[in-house]
C-alpha atoms as a PDB file:
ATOM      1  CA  UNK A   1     293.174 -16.798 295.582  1.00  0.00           C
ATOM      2  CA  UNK A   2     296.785 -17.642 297.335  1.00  0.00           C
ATOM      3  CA  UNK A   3     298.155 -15.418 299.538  1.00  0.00           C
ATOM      4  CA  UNK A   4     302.060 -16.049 301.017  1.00  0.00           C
ATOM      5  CA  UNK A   5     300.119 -17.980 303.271  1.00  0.00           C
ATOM      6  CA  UNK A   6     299.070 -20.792 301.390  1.00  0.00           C
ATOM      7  CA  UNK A   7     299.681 -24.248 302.259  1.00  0.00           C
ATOM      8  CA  UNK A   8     301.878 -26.390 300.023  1.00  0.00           C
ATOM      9  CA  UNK A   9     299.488 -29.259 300.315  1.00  0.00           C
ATOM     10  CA  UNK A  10     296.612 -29.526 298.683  1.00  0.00           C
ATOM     11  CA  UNK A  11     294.288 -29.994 296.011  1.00  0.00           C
ATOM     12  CA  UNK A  12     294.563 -29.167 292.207  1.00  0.00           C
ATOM     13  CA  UNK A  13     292.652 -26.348 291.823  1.00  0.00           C
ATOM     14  CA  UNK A  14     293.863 -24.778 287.844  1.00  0.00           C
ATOM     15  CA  UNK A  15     293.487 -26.914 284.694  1.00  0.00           C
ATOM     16  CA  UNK A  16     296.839 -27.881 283.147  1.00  0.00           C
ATOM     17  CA  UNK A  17     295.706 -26.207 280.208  1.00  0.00           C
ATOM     18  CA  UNK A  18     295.936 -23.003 282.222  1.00  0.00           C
ATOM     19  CA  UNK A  19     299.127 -23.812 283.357  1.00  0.00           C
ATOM     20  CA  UNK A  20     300.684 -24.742 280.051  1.00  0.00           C
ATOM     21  CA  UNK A  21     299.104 -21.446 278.177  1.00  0.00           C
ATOM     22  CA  UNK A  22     300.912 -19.553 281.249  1.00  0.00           C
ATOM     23  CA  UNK A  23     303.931 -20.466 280.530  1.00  0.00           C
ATOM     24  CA  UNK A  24     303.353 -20.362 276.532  1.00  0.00           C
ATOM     25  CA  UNK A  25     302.365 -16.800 276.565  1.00  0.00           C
ATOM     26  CA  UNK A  26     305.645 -15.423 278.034  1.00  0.00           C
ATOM     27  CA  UNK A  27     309.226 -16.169 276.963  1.00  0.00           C
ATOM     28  CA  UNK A  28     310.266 -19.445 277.854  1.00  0.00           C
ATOM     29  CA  UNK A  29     313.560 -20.491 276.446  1.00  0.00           C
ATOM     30  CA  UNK A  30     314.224 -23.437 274.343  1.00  0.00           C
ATOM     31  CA  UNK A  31     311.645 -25.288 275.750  1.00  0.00           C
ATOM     32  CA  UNK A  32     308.338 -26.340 272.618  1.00  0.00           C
ATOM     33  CA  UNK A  33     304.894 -26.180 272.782  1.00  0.00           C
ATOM     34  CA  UNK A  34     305.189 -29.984 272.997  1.00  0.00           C
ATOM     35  CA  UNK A  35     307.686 -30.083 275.763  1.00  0.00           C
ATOM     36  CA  UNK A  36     305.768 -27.598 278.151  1.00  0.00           C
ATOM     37  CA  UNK A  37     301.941 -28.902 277.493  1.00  0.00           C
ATOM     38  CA  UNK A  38     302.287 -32.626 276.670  1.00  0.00           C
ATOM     39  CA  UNK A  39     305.591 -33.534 279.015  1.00  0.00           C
ATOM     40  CA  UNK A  40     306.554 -31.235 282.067  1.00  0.00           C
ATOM     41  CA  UNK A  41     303.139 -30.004 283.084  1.00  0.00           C
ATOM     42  CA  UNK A  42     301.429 -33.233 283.170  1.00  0.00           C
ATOM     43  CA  UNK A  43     304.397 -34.861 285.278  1.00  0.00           C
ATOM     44  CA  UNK A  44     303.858 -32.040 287.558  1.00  0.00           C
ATOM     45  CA  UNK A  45     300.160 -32.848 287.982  1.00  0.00           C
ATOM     46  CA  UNK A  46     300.978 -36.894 288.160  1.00  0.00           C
ATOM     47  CA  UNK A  47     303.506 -36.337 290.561  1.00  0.00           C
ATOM     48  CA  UNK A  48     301.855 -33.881 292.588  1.00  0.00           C
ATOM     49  CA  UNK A  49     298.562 -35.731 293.516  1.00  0.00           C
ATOM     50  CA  UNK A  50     299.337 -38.969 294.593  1.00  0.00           C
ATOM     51  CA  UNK A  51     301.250 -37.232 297.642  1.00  0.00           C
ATOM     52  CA  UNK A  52     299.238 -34.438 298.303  1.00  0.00           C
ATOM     53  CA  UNK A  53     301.189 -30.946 296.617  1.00  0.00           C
ATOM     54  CA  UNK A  54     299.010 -28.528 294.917  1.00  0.00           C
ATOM     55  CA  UNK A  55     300.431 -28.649 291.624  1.00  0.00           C
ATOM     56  CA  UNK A  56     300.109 -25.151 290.904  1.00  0.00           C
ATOM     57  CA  UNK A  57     302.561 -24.494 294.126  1.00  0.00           C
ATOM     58  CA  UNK A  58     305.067 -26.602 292.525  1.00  0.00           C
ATOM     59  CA  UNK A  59     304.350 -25.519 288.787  1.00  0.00           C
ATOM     60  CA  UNK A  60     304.479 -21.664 289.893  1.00  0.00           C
ATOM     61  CA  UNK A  61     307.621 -22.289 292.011  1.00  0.00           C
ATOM     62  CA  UNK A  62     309.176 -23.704 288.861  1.00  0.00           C
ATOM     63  CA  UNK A  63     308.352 -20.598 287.073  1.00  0.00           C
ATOM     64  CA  UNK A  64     309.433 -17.959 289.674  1.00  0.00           C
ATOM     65  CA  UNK A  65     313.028 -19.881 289.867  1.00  0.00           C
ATOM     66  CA  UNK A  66     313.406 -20.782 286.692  1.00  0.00           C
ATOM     67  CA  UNK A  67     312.299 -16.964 285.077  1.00  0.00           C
ATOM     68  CA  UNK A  68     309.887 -19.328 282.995  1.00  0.00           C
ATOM     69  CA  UNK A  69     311.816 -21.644 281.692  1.00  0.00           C
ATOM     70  CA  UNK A  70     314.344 -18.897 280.599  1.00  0.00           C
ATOM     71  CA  UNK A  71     317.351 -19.485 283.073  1.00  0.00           C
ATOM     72  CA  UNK A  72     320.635 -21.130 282.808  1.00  0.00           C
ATOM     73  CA  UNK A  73     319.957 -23.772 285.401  1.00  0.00           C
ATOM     74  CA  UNK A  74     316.398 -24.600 283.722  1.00  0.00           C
ATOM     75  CA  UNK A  75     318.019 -25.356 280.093  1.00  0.00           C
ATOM     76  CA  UNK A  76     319.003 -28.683 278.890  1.00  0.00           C
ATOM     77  CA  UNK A  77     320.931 -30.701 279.869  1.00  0.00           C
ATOM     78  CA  UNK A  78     320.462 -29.124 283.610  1.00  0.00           C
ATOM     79  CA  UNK A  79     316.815 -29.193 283.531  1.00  0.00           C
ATOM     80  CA  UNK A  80     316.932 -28.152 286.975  1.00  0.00           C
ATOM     81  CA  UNK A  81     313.539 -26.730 288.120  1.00  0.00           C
ATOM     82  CA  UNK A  82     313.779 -24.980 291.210  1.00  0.00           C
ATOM     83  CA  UNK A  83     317.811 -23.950 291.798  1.00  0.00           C
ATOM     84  CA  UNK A  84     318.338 -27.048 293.653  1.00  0.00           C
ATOM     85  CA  UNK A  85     322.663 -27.309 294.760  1.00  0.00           C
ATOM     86  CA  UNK A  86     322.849 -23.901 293.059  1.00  0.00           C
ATOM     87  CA  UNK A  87     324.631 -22.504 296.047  1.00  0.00           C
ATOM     88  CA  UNK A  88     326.597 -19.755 294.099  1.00  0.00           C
ATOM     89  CA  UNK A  89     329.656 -20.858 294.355  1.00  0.00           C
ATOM     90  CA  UNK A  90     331.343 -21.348 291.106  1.00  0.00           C
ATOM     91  CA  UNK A  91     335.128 -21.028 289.873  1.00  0.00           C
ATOM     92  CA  UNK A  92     336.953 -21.063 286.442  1.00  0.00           C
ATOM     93  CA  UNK A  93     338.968 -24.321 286.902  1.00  0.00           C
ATOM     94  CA  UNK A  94     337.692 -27.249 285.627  1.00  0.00           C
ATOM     95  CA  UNK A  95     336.723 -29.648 288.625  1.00  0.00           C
ATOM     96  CA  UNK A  96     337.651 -32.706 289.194  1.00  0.00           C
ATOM     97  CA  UNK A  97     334.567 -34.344 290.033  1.00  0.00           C
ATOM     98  CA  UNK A  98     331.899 -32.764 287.610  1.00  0.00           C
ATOM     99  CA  UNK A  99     329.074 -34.217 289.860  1.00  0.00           C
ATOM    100  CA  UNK A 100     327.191 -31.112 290.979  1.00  0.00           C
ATOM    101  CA  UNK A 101     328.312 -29.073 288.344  1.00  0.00           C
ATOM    102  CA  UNK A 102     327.857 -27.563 284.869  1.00  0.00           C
ATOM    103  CA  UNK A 103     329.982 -25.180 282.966  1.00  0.00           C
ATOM    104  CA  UNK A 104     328.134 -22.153 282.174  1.00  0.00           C
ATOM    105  CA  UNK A 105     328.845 -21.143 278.482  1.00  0.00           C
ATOM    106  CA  UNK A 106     327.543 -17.567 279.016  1.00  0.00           C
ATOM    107  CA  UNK A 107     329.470 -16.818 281.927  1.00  0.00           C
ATOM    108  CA  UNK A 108     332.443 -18.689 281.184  1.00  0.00           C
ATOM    109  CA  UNK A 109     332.859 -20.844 284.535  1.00  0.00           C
ATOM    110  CA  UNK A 110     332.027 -23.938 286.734  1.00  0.00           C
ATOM    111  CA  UNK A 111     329.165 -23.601 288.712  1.00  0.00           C
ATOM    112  CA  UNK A 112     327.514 -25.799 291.672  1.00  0.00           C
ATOM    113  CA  UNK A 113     324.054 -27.016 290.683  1.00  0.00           C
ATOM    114  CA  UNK A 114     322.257 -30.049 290.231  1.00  0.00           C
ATOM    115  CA  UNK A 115     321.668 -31.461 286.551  1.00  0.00           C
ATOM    116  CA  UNK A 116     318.405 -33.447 285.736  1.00  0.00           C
ATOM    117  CA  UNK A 117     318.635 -36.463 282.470  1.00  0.00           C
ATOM    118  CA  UNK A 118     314.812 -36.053 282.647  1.00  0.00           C
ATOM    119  CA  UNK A 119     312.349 -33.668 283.798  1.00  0.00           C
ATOM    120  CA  UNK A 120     309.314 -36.389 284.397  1.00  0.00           C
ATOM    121  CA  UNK A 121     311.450 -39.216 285.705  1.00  0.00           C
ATOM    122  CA  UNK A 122     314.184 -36.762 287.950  1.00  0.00           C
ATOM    123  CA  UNK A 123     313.880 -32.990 288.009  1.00  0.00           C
ATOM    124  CA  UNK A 124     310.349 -32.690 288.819  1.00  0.00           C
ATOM    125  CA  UNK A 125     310.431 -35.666 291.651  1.00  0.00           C
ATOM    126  CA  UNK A 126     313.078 -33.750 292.904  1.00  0.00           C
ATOM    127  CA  UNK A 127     311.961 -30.729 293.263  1.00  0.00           C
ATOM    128  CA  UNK A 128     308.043 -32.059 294.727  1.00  0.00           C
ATOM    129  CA  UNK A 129     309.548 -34.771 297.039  1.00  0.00           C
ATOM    130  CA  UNK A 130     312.006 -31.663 298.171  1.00  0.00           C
ATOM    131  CA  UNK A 131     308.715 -29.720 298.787  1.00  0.00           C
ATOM    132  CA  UNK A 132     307.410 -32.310 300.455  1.00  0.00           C
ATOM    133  CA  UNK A 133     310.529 -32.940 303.073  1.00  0.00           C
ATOM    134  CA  UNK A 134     309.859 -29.401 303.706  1.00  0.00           C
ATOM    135  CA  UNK A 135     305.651 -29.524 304.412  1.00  0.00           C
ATOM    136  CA  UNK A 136     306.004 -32.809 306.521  1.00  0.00           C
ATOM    137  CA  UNK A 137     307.255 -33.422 309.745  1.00  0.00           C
ATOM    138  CA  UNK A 138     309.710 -36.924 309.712  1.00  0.00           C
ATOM    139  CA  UNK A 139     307.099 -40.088 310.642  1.00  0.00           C
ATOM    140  CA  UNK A 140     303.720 -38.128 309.228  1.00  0.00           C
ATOM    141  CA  UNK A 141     304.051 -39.453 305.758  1.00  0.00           C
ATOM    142  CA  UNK A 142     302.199 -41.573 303.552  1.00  0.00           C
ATOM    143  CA  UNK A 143     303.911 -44.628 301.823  1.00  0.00           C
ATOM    144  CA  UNK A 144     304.074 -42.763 298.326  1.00  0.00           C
ATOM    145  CA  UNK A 145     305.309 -39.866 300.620  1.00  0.00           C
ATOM    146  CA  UNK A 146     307.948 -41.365 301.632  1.00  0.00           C
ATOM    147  CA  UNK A 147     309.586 -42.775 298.495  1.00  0.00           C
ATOM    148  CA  UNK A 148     309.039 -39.613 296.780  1.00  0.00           C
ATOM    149  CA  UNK A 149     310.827 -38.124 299.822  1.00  0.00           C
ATOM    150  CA  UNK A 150     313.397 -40.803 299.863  1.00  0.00           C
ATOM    151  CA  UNK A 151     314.038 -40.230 295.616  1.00  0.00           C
ATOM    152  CA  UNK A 152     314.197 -36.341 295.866  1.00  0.00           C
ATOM    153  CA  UNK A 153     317.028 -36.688 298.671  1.00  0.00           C
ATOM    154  CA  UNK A 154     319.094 -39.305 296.960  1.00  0.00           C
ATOM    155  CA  UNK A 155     319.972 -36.272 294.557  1.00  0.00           C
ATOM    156  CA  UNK A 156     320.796 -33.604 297.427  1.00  0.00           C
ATOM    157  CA  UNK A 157     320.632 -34.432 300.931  1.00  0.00           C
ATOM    158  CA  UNK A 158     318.097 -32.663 303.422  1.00  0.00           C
ATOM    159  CA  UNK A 159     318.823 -32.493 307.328  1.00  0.00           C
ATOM    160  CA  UNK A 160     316.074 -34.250 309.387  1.00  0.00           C
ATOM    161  CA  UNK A 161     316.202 -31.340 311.795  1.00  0.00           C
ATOM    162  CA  UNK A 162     314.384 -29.279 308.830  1.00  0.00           C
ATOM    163  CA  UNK A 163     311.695 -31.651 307.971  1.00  0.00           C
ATOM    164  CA  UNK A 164     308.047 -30.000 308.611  1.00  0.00           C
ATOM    165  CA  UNK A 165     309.382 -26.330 308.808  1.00  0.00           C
ATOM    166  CA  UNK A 166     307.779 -25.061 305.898  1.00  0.00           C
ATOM    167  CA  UNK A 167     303.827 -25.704 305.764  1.00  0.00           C
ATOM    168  CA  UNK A 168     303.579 -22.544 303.847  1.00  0.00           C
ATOM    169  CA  UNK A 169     304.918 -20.767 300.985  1.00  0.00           C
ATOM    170  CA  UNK A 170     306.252 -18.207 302.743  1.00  0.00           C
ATOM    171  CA  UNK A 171     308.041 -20.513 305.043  1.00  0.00           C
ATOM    172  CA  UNK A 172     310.157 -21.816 301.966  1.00  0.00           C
ATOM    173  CA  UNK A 173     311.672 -18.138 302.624  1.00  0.00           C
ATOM    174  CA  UNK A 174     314.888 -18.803 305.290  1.00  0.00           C
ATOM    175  CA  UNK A 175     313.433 -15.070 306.566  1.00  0.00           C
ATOM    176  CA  UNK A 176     310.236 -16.347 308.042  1.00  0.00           C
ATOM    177  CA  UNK A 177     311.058 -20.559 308.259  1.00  0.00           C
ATOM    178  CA  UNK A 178     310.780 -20.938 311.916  1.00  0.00           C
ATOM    179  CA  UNK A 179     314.489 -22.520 311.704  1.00  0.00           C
ATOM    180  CA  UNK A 180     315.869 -20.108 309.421  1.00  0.00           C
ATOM    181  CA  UNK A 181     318.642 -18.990 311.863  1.00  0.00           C
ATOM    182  CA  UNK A 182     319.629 -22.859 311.858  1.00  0.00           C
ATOM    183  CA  UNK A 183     319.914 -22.361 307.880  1.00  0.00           C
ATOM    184  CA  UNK A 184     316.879 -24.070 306.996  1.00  0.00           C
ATOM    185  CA  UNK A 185     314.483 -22.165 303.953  1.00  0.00           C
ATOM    186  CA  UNK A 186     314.661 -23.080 299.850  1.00  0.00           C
ATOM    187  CA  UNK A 187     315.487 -19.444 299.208  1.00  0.00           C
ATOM    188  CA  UNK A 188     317.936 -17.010 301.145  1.00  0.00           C
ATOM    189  CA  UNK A 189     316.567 -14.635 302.721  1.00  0.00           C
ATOM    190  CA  UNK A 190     313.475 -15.301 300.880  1.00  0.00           C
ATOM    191  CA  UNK A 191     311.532 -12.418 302.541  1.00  0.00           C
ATOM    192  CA  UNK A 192     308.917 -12.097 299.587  1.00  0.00           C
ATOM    193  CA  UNK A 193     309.411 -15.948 298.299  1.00  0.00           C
ATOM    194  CA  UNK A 194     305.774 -16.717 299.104  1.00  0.00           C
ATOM    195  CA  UNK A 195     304.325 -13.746 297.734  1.00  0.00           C
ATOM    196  CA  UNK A 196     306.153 -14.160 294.536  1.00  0.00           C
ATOM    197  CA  UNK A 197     305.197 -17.640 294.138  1.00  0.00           C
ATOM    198  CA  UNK A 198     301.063 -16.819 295.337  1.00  0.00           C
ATOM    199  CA  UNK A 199     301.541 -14.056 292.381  1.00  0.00           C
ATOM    200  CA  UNK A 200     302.240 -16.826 289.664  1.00  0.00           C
ATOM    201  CA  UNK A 201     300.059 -18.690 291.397  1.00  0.00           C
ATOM    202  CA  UNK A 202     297.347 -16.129 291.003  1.00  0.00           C
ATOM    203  CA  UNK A 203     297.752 -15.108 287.577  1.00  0.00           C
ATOM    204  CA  UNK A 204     297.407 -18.809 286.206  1.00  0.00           C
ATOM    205  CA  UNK A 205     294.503 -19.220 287.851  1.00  0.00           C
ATOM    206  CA  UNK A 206     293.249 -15.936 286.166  1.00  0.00           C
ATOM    207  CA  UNK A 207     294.323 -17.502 282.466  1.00  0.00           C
ATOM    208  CA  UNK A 208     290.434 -18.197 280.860  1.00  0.00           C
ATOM    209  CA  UNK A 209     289.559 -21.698 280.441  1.00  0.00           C
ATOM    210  CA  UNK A 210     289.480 -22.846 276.869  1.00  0.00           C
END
């Protein structure tokens, strides 16, 4: 079972079946059958084990940001998995560099967020190598953790003070990320970020093997 405590790294410990019948039994956008089960859950798991993340952190992340695969952020062509550059900020003027944001049809405005072409090749190395910055402290990685680290911070930079803050779940909250006061934390505040993601988390793991 997770807990808010959970580390970040770590084995695979859920089938991607499980996973993909997670995601398939709840609302979850535009996104087929296909795209879920045969393309973004098996990137998760290839990404995720060559450098160490528990795929079913990253996977049930995705789903607690994303409202499973329902938000505006998580549709194409955004594809973005985790809200990463979605700062809030938005206005109703066109801007005039469109690089780190999308028009949002529903809304009827510009708003700051990053935009994926792929979710394999770019949204989901994003988001892990992100997830990584945050678990390892600058000099501890692995070669593979390193250029996944290096390719998820090409997209959106990450200050080196920050790097190895967040071991946990819970520390991905700004509210309990030991430099939260210096801004560093995926979600603001955050204070029940880990137990929402261990929740997911938990509930996959519960879906019956086939």
């Amino acid at each position: 079972m997770y807990t808010a405590d959970s580390p970040i790294l770590g084995p695979q410990t859920v089938a991607m079946d499980q996973m993909s019948r997670y995601i398939l039994s709840r609302p979850h956008g535009e996104y087929t059958e296909k795209d879920i089960a045969d393309v973004i859950i098996p990137a998760y798991v290839k990404i995720c084990l060559p450098v160490g993340v528990d795929p079913l952190i990253a996977v049930a992340q995705m789903i607690h940001e994303t409202g499973n695969l329902t938000s505006f952020w998580s549709q194409r062509p955004r594809r973005n998995p985790a809200g990463i550059g979605v700062t809030g900020q938005w206005q109703t003027q066109q801007p005039a560099d469109l690089r780190g944001w999308a028009y949002n049809t529903q809304r009827q405005r510009w708003e700051a967020g990053l935009s994926f072409a792929t979710w394999a090749d770019d949204a989901i190395p994003a988001q892990v190598g992100r997830l990584l910055a945050y678990a390892l402290p600058e000099g501890s990685e692995t070669s593979p953790q390193r250029a996944l680290i290096a390719k998820a911070l090409s997209h959106r930079p990450f200050p080196r003070a920050f790097r190895g803050s967040a071991r946990t779940i819970k520390q991905l909250g700004r509210a309990h990320n030991p430099l939260g006061a210096q801004g560093a934390g995926w979600a603001n505040p955050g204070h029940n970020y880990g137990e929402a993601i261990a929740r997911i988390a938990n509930q996959i793991l519960a879906v019956p093997l086939t």
